[in-house]
Structures are given as structure tokens and as C-alpha cells.
Protein backbone atom coordinates (compact mmCIF):
# COMPACT_ATOMS: atom_id res chain seq x y z
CA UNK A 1 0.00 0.00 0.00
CA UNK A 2 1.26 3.26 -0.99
CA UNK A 3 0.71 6.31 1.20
CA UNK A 4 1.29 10.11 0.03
CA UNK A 5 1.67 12.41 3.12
CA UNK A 6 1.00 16.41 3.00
CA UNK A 7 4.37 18.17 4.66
CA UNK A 8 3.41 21.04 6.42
CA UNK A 9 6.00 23.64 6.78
CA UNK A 10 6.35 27.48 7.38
CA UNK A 11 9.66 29.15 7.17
CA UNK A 12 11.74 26.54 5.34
CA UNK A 13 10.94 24.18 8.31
CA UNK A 14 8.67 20.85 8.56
CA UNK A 15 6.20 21.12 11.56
CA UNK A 16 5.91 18.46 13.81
CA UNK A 17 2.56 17.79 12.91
CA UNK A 18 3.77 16.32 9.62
CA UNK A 19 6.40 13.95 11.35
CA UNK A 20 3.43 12.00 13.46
CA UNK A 21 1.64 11.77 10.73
CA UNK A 22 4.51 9.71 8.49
CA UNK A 23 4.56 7.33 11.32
CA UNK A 24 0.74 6.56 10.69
CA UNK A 25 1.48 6.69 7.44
CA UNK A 26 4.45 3.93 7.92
CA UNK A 27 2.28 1.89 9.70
CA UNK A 28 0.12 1.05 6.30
CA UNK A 29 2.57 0.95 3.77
CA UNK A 30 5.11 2.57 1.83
CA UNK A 31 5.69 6.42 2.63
CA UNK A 32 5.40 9.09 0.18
CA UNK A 33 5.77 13.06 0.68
CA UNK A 34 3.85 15.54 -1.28
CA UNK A 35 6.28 19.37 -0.65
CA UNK A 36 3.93 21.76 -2.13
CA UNK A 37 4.79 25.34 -2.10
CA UNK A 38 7.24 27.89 -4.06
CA UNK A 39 10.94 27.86 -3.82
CA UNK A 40 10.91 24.88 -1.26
CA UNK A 41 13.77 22.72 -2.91
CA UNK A 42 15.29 22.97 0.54
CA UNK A 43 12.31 21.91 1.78
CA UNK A 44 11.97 18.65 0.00
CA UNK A 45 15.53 17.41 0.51
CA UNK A 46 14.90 17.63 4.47
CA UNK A 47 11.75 16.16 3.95
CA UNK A 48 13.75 13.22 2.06
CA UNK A 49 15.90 12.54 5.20
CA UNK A 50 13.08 12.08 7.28
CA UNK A 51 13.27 8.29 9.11
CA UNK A 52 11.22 5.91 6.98
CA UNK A 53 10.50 7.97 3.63
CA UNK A 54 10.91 6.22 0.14
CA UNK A 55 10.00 9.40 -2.67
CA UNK A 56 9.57 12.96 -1.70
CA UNK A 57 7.22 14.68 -4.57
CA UNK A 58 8.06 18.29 -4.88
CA UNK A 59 5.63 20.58 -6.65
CA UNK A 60 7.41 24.00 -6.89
CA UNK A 61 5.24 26.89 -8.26
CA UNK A 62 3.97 30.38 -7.24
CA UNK A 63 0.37 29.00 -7.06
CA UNK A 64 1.03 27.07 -3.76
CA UNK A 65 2.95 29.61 -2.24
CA UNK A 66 0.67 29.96 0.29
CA UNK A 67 -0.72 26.66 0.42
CA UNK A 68 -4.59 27.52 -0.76
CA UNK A 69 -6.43 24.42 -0.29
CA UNK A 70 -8.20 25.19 -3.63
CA UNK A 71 -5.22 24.84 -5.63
CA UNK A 72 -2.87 21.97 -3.15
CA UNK A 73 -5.70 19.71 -2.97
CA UNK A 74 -6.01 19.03 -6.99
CA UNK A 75 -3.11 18.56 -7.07
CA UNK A 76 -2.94 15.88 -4.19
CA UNK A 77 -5.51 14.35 -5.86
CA UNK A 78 -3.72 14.08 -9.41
CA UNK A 79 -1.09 12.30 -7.43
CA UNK A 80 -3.54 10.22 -5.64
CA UNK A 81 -3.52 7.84 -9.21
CA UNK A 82 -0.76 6.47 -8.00
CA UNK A 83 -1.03 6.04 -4.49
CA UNK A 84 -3.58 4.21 -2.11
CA UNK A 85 -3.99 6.30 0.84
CA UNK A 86 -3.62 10.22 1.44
CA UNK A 87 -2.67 11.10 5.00
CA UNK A 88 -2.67 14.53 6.38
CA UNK A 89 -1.79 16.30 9.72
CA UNK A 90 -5.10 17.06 11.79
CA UNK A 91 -4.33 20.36 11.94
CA UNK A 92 -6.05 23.80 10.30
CA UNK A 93 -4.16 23.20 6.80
CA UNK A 94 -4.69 19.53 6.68
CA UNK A 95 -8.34 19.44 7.73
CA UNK A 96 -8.53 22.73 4.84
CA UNK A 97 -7.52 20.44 2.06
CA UNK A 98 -8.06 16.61 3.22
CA UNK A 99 -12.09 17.36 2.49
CA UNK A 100 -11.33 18.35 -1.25
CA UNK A 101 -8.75 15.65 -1.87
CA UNK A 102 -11.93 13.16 -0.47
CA UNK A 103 -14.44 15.18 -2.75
CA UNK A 104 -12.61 14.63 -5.94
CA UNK A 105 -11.90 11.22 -5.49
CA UNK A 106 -15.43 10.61 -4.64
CA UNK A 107 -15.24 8.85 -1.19
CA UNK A 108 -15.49 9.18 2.90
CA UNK A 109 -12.68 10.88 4.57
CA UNK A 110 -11.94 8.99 7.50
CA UNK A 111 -11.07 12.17 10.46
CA UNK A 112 -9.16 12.86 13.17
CA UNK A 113 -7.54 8.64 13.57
CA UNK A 114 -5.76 7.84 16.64
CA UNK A 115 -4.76 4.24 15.49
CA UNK A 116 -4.03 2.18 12.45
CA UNK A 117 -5.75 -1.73 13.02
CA UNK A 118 -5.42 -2.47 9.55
CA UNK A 119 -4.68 -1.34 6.20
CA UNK A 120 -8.64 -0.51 6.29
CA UNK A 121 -9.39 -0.11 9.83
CA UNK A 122 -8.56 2.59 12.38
CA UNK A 123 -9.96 4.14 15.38
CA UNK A 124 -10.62 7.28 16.01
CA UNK A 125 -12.32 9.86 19.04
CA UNK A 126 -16.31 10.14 19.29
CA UNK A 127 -18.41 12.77 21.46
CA UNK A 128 -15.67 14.70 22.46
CA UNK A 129 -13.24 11.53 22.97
CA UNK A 130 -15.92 10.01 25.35
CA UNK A 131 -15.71 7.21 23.15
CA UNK A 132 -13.22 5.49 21.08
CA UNK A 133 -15.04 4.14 17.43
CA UNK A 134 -13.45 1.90 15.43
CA UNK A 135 -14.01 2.11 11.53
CA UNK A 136 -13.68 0.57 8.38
CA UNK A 137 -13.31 1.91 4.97
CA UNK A 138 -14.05 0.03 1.98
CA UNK A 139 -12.84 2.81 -0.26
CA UNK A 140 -10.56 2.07 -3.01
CA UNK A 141 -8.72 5.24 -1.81
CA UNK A 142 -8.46 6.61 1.45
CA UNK A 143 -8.73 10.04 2.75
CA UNK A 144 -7.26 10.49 6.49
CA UNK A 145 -6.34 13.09 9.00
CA UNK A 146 -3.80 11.92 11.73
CA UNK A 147 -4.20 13.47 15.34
CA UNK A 148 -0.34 13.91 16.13
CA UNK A 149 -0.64 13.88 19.50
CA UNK A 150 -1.58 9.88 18.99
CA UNK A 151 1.25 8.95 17.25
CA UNK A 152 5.35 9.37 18.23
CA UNK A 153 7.29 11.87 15.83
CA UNK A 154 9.01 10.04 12.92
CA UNK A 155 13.09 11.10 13.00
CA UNK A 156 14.01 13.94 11.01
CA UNK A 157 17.03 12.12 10.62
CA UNK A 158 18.16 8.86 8.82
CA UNK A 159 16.09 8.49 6.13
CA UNK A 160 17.36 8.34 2.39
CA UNK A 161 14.25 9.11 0.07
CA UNK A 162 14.04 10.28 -3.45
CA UNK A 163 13.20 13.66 -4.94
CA UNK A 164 11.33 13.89 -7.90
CA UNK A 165 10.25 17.21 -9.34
CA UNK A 166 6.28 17.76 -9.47
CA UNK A 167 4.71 19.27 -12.91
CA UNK A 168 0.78 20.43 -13.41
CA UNK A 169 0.41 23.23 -10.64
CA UNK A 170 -2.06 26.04 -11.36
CA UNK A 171 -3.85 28.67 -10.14
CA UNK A 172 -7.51 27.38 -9.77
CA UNK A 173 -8.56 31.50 -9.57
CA UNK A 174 -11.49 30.13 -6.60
CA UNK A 175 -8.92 31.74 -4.21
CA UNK A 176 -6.18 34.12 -3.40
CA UNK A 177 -3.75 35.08 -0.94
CA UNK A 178 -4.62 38.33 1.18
CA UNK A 179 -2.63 38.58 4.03
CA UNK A 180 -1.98 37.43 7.17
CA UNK A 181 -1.90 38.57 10.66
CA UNK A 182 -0.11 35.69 13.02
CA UNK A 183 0.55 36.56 16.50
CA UNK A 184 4.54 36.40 17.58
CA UNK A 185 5.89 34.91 20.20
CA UNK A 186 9.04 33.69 21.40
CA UNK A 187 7.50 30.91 23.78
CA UNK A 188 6.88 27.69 22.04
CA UNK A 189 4.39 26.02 19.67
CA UNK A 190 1.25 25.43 21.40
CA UNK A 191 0.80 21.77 19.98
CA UNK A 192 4.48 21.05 20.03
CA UNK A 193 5.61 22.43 23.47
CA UNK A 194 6.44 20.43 26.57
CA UNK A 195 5.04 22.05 29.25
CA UNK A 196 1.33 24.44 28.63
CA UNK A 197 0.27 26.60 31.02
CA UNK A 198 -3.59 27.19 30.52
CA UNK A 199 -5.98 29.66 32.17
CA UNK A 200 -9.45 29.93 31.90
CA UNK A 201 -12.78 32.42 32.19
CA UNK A 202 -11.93 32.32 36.45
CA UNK A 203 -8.97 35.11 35.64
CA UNK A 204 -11.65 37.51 34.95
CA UNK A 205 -10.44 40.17 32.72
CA UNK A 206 -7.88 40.33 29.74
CA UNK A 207 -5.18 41.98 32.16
CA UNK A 208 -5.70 39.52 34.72
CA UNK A 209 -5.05 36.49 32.49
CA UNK A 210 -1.72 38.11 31.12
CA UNK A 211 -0.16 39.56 34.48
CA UNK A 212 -0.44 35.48 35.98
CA UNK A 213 -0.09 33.43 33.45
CA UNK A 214 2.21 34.90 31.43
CA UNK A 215 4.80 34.99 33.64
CA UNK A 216 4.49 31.57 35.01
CA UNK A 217 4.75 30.00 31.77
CA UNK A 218 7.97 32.10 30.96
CA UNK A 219 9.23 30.64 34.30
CA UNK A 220 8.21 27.10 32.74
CA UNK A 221 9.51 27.70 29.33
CA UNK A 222 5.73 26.59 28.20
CA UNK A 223 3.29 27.67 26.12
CA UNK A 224 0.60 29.77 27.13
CA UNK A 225 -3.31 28.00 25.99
CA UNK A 226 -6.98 28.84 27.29
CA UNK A 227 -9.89 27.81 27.60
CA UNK A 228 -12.77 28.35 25.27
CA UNK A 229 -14.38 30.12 27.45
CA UNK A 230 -11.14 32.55 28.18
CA UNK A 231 -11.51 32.36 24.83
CA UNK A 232 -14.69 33.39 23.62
CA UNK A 233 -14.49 36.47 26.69
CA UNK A 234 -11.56 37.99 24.95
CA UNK A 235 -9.00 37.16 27.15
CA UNK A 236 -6.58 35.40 25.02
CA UNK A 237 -6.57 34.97 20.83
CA UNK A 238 -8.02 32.71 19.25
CA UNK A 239 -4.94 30.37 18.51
CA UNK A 240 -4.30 29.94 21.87
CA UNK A 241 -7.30 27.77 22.07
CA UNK A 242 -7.11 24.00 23.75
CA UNK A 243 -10.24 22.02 23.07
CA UNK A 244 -12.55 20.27 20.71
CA UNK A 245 -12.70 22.89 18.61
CA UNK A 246 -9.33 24.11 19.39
CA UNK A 247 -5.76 22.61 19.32
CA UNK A 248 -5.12 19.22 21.01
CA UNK A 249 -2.54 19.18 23.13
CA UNK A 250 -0.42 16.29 24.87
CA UNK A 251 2.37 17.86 26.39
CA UNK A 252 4.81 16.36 29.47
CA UNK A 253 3.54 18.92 32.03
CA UNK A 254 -0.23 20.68 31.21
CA UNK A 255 -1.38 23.34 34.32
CA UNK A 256 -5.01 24.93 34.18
CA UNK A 257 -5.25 27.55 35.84
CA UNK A 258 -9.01 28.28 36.91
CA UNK A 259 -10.23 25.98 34.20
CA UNK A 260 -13.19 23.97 35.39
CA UNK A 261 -12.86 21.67 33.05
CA UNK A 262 -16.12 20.82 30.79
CA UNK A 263 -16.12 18.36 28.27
CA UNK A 264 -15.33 20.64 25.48
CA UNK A 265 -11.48 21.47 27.03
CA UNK A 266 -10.98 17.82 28.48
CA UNK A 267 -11.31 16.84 24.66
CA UNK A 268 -7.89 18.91 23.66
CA UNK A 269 -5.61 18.40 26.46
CA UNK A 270 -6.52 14.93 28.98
CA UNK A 271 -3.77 12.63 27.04
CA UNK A 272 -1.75 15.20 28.63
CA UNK A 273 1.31 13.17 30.44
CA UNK A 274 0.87 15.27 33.75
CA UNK A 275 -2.38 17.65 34.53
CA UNK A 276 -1.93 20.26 37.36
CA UNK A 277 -5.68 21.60 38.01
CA UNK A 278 -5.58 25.07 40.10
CA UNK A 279 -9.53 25.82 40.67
CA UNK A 280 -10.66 27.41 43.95
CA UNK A 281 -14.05 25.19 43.22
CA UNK A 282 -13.31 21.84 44.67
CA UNK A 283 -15.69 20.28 43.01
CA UNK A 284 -14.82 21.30 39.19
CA UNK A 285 -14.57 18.52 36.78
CA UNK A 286 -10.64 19.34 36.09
CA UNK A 287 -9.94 17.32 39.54
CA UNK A 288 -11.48 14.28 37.84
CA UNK A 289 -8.64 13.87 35.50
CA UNK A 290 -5.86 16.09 37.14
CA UNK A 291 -2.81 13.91 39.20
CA UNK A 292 -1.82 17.15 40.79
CA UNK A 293 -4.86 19.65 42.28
CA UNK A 294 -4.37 22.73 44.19
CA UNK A 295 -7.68 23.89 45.53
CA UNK A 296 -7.75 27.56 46.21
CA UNK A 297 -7.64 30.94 45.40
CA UNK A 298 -5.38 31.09 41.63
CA UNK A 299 -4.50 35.07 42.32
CA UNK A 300 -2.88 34.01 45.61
CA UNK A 301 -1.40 30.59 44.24
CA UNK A 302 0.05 31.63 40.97
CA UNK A 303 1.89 34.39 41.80
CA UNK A 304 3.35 32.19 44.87
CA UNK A 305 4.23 29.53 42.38
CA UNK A 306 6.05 32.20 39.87
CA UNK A 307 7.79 33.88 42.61
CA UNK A 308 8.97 30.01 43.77
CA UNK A 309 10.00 28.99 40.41
């Protein structure tokens, strides 16, 4: 079984997200790369040395500069004649263009999997990762997104693939390229960082979140998330999410900081290796799945813990 894999990168660099999903990919048959994108010839030959890659397909042109799902995903799907299974990264780009790829090849993209059974079977989360559903696809093709924080990182190291140069890239004219606003930071990747420090609606104002949390994820050299809630009060952007319809997390270390924990957040960060819960509200749902809970007042306990650190 042949498997083409989307590489997601920004900056000349391969995300993480793409390196979980070549181990899924590994795990049903040979592993292929798709490197869309312009100028990225640097791109493709570190995408060739990744642990476990056979061909690296490198379509360089102007139209996928910015990766526009409505001009990567024809192509993808051009490619697709030759290959069994298309895998992409569960993230914002790869659930963009894994719905197109499964619309022109006429079958049932299979979302979000958290385990390959079979060449035709995976599993994969149901309401809100409550349940674990196991599917089958009888598809000539398939269509999957990987959840990375399921699967180890593949090494970006060790491999010896093949580059081959990609023809047939055009502007579909359905889209184009406006700008983009991205937020900067020099803490790390939300979905890629160690350690997360999260905080929730309980901070009560914008200026409140930023003064504690903030600072104690500097001291942790984490990444700063929130809840939806924190979220949808204007406390923290958008992209600093964590839930269902957020980023899933798994980090080594994940604090939540007055977070009470509905279903919605548990979804995004409970495969979490450690969960510190900080909720004055003994009673909160956090506590259910936290293995370290501080019960009290988070504008007297944070600032303790920073100072500490």
C-alpha cells in the first residue's frame, strides 16, 4: 500500500505535525511526501531525510505559495492515481484540504484517527473523545487526517528518500492570498511544546489572564493556551485555544489555571502526560482527570508559584 503524506511547513521548516503523521502513514505501507509550495527545494531534501520515507514529490510553483487548499488539494488528488492512501496532519491546513482531496476522489474521509488496526481499519475519538469508534473503509482510496498527539514523531534524521520534481500546478482563480496577521511569540508552539500553562474564564479580565499566566509559563519555558471560554471572553486569541474545537494538546507537564474543566477542554488536552488543576471550586470537573490539584484561590497561588519557580 502506498501512502502520500501532506508536509506542512512554514519558514523553510517541517512542523511536527507532519512527522506524526509519516509514522501513521508507515504503519500502512510505503511512505510518500507531497512538498507543495514555491521555492521549497530545501524543503523537499529535508523532507527526504526524514526516518522511513521512500520518494519525496516536490511541486514547486507560485500558485502554492501559500498553500490555498483550492489549488494543493487538486493537485494531491492528481497524485492520488498512483497512491492508495492520502494522509494529512489534523491540523487547520490539513483538515482545509483533506475534504477536497476526499471530494474529488469521490469517497469518505476517515477524520481525526488515533490508530491504524489495519490497512482498512482505524480508530478514532467520538463525542468529544468520550468514546473510542473503530471504523472501516471500503474505499478504493483513502482520505485520512492523523491526530499527532496519537502517534510518536518520525526522525528527522536517517532516512534516504528520493526527490522527484512535481509538474501540473495552477492557479484554480477560486482563491487568493490576502494577508496574514499571526501573533509572535518567542514561547513555544502550542501543539508542540512540553510544558502548557492554561488559564481559563476564572482570571476575569484580559489583564488579569496576562499579568499570571504569562509569567508563570515564561518561568516554565511553556506555552501559554486557554480555555474556550477565556476564549470566547476575549482574554486570550483565538490560537491559543485547547479544546474540541481548538488545538489538542499532549504535552509532558499541562497546568489549568481556573479551568473547570467541561467536556469541550478535556477533549484537547486529557492525554496530557501530567495535569496540574488550580480551581478554587473543589468540586470542578478538572480534579477528575488532574494527578496534581491545588484547591484555592489562583490570584494568591500563581503568583506564589512564579515567585517560587
Amino acid at each position: 500500500m502506498k501512502t502520500l503524506v501532506l508536509v506542512e511547513h512554514e519558514g523553510g521548516q517541517i512542523k511536527d505535525a507532519t512527522l506524526a503523521a509519516v509514522t501513521a502513514a508507515a504503519q500502512l505501507g510505503e511512505v510518500h511526501l507531497l512538498v507543495a509550495g514555491a521555492n521549497v527545494g530545501a524543503v523537499g531534501d529535508a523532507a527526504a531525510k526524514i526516518a522511513g520515507v521512500g520518494k519525496v514529490h516536490v511541486a514547486d510553483d507560485s500558485s502554492l505559495e501559500h498553500a490555498l487548499a483550492e489549488n494543493v488539494a487538486p493537485l494531491a488528488a492528481r497524485l492520488m492515481a498512483d497512491h492508495d492512501a492520502f494522509v494529512v496532519p489534523a491540523t487547520t491546513t490539513g483538515k482545509n484540504i483533506a475534504p477536497r482531496v476526499a471530494a474529488l476522489l469521490d469517497v469518505m474521509q476517515i477524520t481525526d484517527i488515533l490508530s491504524v488496526e489495519s490497512e482498512d481499519t482505524y480508530t478514532r475519538p467520538i463525542y468529544a473523545g468520550n468514546a473510542i469508534a473503530t471504523v472501516q473503509s471500503s474505499d478504493a482510496k483513502k482520505v485520512i487526517t492523523v491526530r499527532g498527539t496519537a502517534f510518536d514523531k518520525a526522525a528527522r534524521e536517517g532516512g534516504s528518500g528520493t526527490v522527484e520534481q512535481v509538474g501540473g500546478a495552477a492557479d484554480s482563480g477560486q482563491s487568493s492570498f490576502v494577508g496574514m496577521e499571526a501573533a509572535k511569540s518567542g514561547r513555544p508552539e502550542l501543539t508542540s511544546a512540553k510544558i502548557v500553562v492554561s488559564g481559563g474564564r476564572a482570571l476575569g479580565s484580559a489583564e488579569q489572564f496576562h499579568a499570571l499566566i504569562d509569567p508563570l509559563a515564561d518561568k516554565l519555558g511553556a506555552a501559554v493556551g486557554a480555555s474556550r471560554a477565556a476564549v470566547d471572553a476575549g482574554y486570550a486569541p483565538n490560537d491559543y485555544q485547547v479544546g474540541q474545537t481548538g488545538k489538542i494538546v499532549a504535552p509532558e507537564v499541562y497546568v489549568a489555571v481556573g479551568i473547570s474543566g467541561a467536556i469541550q477542554h478535556l477533549a484537547g488536552m486529557k492525554d496530557s502526560k501530567v495535569i496540574v488543576a488550580i480551581n478554587k471550586d473543589e468540586e470542578a470537573p478538572i480534579f477528575q482527570v488532574a494527578d496534581i490539584g491545588l484547591v484555592g484561590d489562583l490570584f494568591k497561588i500563581v503568583p506564589e508559584l512564579t515567585e517560587k519557580l
